[in-house]
Protein backbone atom coordinates (compact mmCIF):
# COMPACT_ATOMS: atom_id res chain seq x y z
CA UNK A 1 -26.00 -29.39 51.61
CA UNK A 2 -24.26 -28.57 54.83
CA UNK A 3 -21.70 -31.41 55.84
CA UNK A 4 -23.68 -33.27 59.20
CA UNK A 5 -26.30 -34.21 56.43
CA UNK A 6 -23.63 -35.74 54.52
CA UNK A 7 -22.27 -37.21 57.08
CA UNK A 8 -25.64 -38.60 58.16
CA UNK A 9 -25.97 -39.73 54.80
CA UNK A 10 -22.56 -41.65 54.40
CA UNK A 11 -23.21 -43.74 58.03
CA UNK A 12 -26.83 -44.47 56.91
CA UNK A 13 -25.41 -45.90 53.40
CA UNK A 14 -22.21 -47.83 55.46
CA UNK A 15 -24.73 -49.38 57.75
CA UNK A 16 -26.92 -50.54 55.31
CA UNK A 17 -24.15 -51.95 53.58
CA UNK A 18 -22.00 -53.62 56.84
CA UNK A 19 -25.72 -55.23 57.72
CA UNK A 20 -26.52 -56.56 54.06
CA UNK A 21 -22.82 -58.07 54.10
CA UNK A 22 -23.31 -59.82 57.76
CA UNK A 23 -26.61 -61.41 56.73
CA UNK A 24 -25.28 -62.78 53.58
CA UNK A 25 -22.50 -63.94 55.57
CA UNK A 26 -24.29 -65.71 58.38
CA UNK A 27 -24.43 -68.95 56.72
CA UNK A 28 -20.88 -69.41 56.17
CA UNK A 29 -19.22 -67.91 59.48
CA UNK A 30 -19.73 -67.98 62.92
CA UNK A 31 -20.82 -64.91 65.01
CA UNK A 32 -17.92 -64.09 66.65
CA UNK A 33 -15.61 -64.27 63.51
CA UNK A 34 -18.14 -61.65 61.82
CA UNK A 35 -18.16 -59.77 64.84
CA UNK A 36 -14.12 -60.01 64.55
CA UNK A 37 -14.01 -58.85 60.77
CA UNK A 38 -16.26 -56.12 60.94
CA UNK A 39 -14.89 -54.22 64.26
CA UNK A 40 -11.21 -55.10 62.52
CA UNK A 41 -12.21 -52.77 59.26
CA UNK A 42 -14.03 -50.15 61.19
CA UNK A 43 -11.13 -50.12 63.43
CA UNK A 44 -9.30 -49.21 60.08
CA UNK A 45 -11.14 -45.79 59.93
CA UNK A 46 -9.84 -44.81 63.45
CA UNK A 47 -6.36 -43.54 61.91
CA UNK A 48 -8.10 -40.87 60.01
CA UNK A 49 -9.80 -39.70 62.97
CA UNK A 50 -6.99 -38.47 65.15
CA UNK A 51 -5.19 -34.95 64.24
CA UNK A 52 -1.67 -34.46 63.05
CA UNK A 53 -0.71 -32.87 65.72
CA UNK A 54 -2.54 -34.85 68.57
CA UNK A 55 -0.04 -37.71 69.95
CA UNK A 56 -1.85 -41.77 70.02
CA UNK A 57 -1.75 -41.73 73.76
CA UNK A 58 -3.99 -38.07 73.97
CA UNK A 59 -6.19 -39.61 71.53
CA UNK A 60 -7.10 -42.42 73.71
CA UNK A 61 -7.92 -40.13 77.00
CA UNK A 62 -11.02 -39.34 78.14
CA UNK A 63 -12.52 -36.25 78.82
CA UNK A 64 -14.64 -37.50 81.97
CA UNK A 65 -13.76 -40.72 82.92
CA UNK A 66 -15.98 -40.86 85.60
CA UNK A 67 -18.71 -41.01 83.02
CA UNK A 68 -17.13 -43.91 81.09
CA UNK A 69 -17.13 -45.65 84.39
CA UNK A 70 -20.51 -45.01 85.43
CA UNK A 71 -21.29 -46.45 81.97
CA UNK A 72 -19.54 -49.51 82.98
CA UNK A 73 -21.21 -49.71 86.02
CA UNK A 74 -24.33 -49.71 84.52
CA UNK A 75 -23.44 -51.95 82.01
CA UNK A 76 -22.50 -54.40 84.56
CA UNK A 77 -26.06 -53.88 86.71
CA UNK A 78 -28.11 -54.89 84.18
């Protein structure tokens, strides 16, 4: 099994488990302190993301920021 099938496989399982965990959570919590939580512990998978030797302020730099700003834009506009 090559590894982006995996992979697939692994976000399709984590999403089917972060949206079973919100809904059983909706009665007991607001919205914005699930929304809170759950970018907080997928924010915890960002450190194993970046390289050893890539430095946190290279990580964070775009590659085409006109396109991220475009996406804003757009964003915005609708």
């Amino acid at each position: 099994m090559s590894n982006g099938i995996l992979l697939a496989l692994i976000a399709y399982a984590s999403y089917s488990f972060s949206d079973a965990v919100i809904k059983s959570l909706g009665g007991q919590f607001t919205v914005f302190e699930i929304g809170f939580f759950s970018t907080l512990f997928a924010g915890c998978f960002l450190f194993f993301t970046k390289s050893g030797d890539e430095r946190w302020r290279d990580f964070w730099r775009t590659k085409r920021p006109w396109a991220v700003q475009a996406r804003a834009l757009a964003g915005i506009a609708s």
